[in-house]
N, C-alpha and C. Protein backbone atom coordinates (compact mmCIF):
# COMPACT_ATOMS: atom_id res chain seq x y z
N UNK A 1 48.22 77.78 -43.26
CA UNK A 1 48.61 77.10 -42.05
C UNK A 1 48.84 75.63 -42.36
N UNK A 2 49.65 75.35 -42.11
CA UNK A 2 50.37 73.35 -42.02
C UNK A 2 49.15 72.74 -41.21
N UNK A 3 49.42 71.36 -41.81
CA UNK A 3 48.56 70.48 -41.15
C UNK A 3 49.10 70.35 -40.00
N UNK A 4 48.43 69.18 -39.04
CA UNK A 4 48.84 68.70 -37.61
C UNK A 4 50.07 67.93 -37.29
N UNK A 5 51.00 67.58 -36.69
CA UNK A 5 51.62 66.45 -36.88
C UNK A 5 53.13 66.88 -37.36
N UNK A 6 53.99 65.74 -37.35
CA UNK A 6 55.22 66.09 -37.90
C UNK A 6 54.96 65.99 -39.24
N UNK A 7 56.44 66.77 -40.08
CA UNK A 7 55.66 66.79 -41.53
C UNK A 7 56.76 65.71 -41.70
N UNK A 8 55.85 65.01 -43.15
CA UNK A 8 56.20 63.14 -43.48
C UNK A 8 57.59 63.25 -43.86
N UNK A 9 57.83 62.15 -43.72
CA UNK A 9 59.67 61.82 -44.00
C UNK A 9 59.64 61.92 -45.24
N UNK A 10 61.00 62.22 -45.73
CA UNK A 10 61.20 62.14 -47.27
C UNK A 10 61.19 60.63 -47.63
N UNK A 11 60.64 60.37 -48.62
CA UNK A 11 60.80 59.14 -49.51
C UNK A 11 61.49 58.23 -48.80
N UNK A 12 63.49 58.53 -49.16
CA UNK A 12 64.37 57.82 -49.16
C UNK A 12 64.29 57.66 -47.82
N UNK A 13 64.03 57.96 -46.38
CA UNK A 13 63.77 57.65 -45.21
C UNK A 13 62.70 56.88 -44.80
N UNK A 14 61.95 56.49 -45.63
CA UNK A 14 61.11 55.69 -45.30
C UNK A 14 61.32 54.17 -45.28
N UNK A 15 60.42 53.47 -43.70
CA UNK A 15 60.60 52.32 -43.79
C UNK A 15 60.23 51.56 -44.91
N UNK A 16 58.93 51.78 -45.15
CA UNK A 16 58.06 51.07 -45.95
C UNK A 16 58.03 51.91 -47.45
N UNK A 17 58.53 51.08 -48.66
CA UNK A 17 58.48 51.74 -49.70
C UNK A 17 57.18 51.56 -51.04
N UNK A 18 56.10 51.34 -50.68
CA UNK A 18 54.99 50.75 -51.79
C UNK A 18 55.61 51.83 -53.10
N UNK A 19 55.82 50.61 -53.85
CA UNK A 19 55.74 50.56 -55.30
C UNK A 19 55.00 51.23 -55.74
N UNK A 20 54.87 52.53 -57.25
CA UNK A 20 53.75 52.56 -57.71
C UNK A 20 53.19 50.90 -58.49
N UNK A 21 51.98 50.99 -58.40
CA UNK A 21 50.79 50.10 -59.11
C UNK A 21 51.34 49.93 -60.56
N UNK A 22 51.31 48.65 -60.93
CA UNK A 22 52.01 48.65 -62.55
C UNK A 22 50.65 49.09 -62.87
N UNK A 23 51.07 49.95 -64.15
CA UNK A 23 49.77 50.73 -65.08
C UNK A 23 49.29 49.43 -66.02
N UNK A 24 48.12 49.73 -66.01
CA UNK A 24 46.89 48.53 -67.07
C UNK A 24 47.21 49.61 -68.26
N UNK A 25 46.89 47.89 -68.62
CA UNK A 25 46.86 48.26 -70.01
C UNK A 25 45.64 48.45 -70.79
N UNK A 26 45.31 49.46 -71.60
CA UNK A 26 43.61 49.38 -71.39
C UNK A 26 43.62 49.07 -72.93
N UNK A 27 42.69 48.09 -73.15
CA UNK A 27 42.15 48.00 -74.90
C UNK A 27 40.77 47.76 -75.17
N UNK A 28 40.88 48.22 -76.85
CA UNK A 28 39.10 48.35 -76.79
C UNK A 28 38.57 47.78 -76.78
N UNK A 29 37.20 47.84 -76.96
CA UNK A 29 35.85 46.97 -75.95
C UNK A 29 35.14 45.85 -77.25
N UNK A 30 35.71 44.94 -77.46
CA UNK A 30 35.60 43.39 -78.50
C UNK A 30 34.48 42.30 -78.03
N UNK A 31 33.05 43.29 -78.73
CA UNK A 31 32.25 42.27 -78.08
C UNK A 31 32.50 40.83 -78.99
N UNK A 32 32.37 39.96 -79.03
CA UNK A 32 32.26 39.08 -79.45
C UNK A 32 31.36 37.70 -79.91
N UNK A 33 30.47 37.06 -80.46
CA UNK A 33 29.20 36.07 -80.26
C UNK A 33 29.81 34.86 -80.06
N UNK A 34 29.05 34.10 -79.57
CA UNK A 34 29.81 32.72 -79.21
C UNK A 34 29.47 31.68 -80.74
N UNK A 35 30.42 31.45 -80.81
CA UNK A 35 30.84 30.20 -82.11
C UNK A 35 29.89 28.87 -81.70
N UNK A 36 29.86 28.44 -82.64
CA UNK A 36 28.56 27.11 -82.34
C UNK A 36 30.14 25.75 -82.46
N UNK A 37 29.68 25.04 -81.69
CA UNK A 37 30.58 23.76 -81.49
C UNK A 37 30.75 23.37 -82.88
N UNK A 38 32.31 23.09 -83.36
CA UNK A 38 32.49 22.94 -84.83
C UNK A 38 32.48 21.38 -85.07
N UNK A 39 32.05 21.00 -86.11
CA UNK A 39 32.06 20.02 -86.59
C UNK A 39 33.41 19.62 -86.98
N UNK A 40 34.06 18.50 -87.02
CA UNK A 40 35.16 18.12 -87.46
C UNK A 40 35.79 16.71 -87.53
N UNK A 41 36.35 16.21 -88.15
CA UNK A 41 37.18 14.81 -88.16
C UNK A 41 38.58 14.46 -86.90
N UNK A 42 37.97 13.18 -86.46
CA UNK A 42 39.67 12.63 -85.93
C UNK A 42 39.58 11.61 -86.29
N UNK A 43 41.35 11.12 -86.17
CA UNK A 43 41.68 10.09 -86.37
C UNK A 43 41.30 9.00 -85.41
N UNK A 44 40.72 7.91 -85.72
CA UNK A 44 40.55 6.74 -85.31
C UNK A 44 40.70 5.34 -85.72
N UNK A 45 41.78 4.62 -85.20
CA UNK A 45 42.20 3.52 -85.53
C UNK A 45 42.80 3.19 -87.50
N UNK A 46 42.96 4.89 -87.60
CA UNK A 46 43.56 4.87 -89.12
C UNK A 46 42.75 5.15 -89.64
N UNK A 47 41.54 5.48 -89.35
CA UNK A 47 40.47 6.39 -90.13
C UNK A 47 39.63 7.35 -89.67
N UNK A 48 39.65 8.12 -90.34
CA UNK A 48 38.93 9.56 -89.83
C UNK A 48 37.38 10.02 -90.05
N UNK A 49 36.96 10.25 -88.81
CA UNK A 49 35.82 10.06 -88.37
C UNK A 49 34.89 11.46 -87.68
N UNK A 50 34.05 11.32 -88.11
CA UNK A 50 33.53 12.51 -87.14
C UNK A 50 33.03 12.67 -85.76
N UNK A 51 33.85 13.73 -85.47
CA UNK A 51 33.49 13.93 -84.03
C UNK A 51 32.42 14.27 -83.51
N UNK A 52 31.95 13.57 -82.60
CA UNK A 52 30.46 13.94 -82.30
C UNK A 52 30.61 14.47 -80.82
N UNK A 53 29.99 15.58 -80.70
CA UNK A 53 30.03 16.12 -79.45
C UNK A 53 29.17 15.46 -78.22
N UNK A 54 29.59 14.91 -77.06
CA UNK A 54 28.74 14.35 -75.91
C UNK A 54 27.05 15.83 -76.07
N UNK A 55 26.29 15.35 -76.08
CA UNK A 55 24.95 16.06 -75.01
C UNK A 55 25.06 16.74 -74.09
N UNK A 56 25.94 16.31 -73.31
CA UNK A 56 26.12 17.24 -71.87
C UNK A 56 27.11 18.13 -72.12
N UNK A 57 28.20 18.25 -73.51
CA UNK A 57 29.16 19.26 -73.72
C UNK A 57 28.30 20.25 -74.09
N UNK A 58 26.97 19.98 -74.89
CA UNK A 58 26.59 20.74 -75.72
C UNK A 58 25.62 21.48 -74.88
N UNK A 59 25.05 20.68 -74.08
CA UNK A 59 24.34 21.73 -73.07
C UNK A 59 25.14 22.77 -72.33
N UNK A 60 26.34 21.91 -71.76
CA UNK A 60 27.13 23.17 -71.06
C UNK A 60 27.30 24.18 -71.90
N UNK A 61 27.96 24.12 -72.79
CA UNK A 61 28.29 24.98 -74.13
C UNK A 61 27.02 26.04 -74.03
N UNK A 62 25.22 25.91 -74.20
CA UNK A 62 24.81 26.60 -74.06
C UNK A 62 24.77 27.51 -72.95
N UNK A 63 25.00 26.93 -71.96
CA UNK A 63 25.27 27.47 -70.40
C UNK A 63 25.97 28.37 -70.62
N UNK A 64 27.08 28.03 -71.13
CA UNK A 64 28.46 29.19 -70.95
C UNK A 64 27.28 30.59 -72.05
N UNK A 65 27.11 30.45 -73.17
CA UNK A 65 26.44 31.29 -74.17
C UNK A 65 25.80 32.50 -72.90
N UNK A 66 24.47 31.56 -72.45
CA UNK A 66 23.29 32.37 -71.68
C UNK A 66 23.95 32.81 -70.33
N UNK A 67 25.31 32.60 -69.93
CA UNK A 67 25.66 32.67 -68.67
C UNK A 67 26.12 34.86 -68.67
N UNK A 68 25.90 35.41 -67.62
CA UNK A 68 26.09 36.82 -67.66
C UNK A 68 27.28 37.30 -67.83
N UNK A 69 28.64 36.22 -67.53
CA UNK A 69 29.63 36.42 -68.33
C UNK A 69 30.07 36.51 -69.75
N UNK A 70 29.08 36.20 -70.64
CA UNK A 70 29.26 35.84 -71.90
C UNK A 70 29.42 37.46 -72.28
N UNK A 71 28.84 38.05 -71.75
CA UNK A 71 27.78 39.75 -72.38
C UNK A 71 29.69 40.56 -72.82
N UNK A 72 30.47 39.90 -71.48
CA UNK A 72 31.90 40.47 -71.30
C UNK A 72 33.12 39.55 -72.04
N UNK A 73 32.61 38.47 -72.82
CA UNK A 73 33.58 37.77 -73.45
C UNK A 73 34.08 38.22 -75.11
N UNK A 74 35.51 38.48 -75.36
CA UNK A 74 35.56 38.25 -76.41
C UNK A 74 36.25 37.85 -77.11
N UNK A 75 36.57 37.55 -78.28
CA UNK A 75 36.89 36.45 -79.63
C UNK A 75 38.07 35.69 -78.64
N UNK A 76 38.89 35.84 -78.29
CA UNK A 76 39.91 34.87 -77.45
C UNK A 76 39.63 34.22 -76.19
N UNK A 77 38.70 34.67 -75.64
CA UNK A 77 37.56 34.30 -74.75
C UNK A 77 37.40 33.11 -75.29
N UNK A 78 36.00 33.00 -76.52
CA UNK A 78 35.59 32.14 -76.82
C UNK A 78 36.81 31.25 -77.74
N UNK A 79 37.80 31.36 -77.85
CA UNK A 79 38.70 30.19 -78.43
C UNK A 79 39.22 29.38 -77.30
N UNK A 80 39.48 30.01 -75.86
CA UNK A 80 39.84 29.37 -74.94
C UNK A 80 38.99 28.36 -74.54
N UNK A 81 37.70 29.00 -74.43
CA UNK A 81 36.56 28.27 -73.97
C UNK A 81 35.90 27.07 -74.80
N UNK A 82 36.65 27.23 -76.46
CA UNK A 82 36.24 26.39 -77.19
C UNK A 82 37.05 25.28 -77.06
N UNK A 83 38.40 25.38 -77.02
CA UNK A 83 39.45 24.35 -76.50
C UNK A 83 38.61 23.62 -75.06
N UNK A 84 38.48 24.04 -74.37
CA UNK A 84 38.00 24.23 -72.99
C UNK A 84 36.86 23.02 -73.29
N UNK A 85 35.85 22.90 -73.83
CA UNK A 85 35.07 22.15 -74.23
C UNK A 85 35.17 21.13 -74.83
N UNK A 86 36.12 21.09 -75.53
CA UNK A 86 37.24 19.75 -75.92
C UNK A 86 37.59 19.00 -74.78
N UNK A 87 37.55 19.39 -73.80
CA UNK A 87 38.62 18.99 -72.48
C UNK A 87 37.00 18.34 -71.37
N UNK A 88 36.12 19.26 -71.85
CA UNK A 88 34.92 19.16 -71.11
C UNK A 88 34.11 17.30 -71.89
N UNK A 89 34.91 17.47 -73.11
CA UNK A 89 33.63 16.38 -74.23
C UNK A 89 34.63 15.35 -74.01
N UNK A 90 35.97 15.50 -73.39
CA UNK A 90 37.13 14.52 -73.12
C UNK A 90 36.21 13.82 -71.67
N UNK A 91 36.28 14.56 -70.79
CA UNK A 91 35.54 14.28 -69.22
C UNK A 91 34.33 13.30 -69.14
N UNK A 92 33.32 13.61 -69.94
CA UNK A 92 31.70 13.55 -70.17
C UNK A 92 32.35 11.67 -71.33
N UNK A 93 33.16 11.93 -71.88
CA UNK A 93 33.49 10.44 -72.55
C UNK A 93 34.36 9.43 -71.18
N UNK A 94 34.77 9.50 -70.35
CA UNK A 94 35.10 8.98 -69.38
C UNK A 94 36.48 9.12 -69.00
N UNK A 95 37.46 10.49 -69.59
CA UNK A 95 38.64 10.82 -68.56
C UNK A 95 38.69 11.20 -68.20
N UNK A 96 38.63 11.15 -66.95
CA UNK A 96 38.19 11.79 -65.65
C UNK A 96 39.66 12.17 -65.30
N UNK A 97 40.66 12.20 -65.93
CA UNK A 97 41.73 13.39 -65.52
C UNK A 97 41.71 14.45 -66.07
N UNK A 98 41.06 14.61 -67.24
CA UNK A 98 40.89 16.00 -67.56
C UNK A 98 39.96 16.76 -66.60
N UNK A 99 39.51 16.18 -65.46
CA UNK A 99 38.29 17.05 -64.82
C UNK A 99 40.12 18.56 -63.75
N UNK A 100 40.69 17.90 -63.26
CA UNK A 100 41.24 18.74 -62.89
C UNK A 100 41.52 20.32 -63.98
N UNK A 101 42.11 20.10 -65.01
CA UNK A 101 42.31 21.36 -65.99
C UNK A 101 41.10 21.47 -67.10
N UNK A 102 39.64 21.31 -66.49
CA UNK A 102 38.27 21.44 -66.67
C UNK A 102 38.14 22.64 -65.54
N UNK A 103 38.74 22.19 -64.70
CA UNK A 103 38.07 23.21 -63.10
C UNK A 103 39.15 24.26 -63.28
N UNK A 104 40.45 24.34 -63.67
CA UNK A 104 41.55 25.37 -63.92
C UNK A 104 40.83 26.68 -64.81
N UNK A 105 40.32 25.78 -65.64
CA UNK A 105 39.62 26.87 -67.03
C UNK A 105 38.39 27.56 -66.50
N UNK A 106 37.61 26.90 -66.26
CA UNK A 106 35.95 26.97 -65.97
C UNK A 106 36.24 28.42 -65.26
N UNK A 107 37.41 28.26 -63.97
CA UNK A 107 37.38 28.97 -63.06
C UNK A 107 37.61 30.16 -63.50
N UNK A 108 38.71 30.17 -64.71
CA UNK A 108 38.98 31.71 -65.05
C UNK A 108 38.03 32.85 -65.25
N UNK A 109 36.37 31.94 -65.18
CA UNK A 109 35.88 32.50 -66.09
C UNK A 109 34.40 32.84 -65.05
N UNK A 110 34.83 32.33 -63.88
CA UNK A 110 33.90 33.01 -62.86
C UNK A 110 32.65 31.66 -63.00
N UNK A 111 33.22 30.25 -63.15
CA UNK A 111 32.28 29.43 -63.29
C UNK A 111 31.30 28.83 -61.73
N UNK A 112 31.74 29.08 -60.49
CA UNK A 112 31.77 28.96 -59.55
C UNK A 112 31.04 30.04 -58.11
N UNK A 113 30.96 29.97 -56.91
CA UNK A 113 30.24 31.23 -56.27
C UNK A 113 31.77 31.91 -55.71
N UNK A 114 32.19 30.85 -55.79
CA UNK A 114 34.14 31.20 -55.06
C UNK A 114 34.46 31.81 -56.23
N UNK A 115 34.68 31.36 -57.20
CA UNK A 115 35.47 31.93 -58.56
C UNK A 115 35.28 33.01 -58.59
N UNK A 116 33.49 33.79 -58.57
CA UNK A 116 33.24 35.07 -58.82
C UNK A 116 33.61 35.75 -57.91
N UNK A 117 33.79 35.40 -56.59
CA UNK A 117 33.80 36.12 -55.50
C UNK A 117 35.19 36.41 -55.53
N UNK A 118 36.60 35.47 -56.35
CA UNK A 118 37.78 35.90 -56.47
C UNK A 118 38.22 36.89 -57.51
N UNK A 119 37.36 36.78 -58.78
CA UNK A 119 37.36 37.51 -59.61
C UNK A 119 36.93 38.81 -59.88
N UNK A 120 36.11 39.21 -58.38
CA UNK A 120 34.81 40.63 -57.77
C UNK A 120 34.03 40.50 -58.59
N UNK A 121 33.46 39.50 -59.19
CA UNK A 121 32.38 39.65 -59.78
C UNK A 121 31.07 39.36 -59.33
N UNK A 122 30.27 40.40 -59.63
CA UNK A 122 28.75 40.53 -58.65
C UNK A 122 27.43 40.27 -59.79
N UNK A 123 26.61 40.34 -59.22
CA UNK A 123 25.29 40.12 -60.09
C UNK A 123 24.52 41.63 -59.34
N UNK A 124 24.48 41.87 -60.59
CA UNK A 124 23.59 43.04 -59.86
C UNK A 124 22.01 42.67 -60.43
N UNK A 125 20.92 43.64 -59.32
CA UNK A 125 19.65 42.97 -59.06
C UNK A 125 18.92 44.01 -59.91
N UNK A 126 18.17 44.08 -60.52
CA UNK A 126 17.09 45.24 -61.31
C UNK A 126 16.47 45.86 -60.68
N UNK A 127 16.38 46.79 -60.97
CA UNK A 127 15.38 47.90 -60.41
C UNK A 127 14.15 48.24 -60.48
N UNK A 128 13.54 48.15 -59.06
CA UNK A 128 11.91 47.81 -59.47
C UNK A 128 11.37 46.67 -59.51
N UNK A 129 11.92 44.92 -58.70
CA UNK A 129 12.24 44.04 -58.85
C UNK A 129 10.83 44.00 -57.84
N UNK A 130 11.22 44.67 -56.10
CA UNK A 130 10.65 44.22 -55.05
C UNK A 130 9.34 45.72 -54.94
N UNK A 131 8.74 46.15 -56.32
CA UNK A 131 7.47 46.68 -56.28
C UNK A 131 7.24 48.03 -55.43
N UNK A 132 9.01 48.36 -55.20
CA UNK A 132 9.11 49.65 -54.66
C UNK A 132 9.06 49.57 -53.13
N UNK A 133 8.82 48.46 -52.80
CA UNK A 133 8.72 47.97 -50.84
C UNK A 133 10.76 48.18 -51.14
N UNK A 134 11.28 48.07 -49.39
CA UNK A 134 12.36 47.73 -48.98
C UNK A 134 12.82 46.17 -49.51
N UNK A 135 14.46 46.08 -49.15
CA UNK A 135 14.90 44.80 -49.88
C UNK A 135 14.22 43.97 -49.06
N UNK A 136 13.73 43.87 -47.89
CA UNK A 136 12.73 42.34 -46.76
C UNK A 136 11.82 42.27 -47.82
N UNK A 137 11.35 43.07 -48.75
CA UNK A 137 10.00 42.65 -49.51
C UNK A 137 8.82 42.55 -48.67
N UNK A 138 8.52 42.85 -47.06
CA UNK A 138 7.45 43.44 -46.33
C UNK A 138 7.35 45.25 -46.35
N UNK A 139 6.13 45.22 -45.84
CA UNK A 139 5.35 46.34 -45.82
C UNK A 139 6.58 47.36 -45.00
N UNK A 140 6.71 48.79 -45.65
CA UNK A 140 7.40 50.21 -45.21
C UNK A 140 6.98 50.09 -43.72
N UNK A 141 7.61 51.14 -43.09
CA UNK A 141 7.30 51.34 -41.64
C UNK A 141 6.28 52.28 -41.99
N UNK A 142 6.44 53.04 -42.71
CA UNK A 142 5.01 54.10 -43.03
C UNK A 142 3.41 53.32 -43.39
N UNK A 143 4.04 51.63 -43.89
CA UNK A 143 2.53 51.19 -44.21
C UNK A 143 2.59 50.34 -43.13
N UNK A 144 3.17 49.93 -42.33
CA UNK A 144 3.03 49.51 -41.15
C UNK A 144 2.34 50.18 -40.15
N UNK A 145 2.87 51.22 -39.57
CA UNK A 145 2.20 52.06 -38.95
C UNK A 145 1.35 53.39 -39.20
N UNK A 146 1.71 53.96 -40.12
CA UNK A 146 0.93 54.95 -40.94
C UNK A 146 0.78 56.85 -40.20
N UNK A 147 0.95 57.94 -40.48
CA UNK A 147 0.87 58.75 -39.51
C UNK A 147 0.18 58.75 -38.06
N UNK A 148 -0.92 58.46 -38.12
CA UNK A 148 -2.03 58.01 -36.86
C UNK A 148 -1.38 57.28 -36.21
N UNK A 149 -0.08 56.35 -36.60
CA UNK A 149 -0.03 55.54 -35.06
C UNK A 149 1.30 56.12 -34.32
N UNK A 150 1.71 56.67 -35.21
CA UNK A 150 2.98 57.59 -34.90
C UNK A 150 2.75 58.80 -33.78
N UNK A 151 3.89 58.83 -32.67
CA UNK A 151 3.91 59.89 -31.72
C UNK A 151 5.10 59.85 -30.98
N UNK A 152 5.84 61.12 -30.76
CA UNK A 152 6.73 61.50 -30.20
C UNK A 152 7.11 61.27 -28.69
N UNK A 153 7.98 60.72 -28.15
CA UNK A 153 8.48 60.60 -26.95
C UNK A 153 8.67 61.80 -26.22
N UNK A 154 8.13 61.93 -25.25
CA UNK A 154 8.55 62.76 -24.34
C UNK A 154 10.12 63.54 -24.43
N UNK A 155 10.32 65.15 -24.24
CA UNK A 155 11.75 65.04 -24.22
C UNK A 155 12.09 65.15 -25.56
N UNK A 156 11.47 64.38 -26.70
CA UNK A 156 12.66 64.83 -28.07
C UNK A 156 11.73 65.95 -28.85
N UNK A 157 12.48 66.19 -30.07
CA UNK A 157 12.16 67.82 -30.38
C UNK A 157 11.14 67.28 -31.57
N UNK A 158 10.65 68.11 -32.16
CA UNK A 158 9.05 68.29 -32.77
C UNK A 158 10.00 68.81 -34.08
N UNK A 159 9.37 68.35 -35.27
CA UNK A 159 10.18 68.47 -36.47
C UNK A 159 9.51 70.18 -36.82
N UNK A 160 8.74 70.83 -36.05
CA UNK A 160 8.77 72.37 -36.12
C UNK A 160 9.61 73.16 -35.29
N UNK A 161 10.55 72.74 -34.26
CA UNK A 161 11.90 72.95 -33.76
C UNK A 161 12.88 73.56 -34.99
């Protein structure tokens, strides 16, 4: 027996035509470790010098490492992010125009509560966290009230019904 309803228009009669979904491309799974801030020479005033990384690049730098995105980063990840830190040790020395394509990058990468929330990225919570109580973290309705204080309303049915 047919479903309810008129049966659907063909294709080419339709108002509305959704596209199939372009197909992903799927590749394999490249964990990657994060690279330690490289040491290196620039030029300065005709002589070449070593670069010393600001304190606060290097802390961020650990940030990004311990951050729960890292677990999902790999090897081109961390080259972006290493450029990225260049741009960050540019900021932290006092050009404060690199802070705009500081916040471009950061963001790709879910640095933000907006970013993650554009990117669907969630934090999930462990199990066994809140000691087996409900997520309020107060007492069950069963240890609240307990069988003894429990009783049926008039009118509704008896779970031996």
């Amino acid at each position: 027996m047919a479903g309810n309803g008129p049966a659907p228009k063909a294709n080419d009669r339709k108002a509305r035509r959704n596209k199939d979904a372009i197909p992903q491309t799927v590749l394999r799974w490249e964990h990657a470790e994060a690279p330690d801030l490289p040491d290196f020479r620039i030029e300065k005033d005709g002589d070449l010098v070593e670069f010393v990384w600001p304190e606060r690049t290097r802390e961020w730098w650990q940030t990004w490492i311990d951050s729960p995105q890292a677990e999902h980063f790999g090897t081109t990840d961390w080259e972006y992010l290493l450029d990225t830190a260049l741009i960050h040790a540019q900021m932290w020395r006092g050009n404060l125009t690199a802070a705009g394509e500081l916040r471009l990058r950061v963001a790709a990468f879910g640095a933000t509560p907006a970013d993650r929330a554009r990117l669907r990225m969630v934090f999930a919570e462990a199990d066994g966290l809140d000691g087996g109580r409900g997520s309020s973290g107060g007492p069950s309705a069963r240890e609240r009230y307990g069988a003894a204080k429990l009783r049926s309303l008039p009118g509704g049915k008896s779970a031996d019904e």
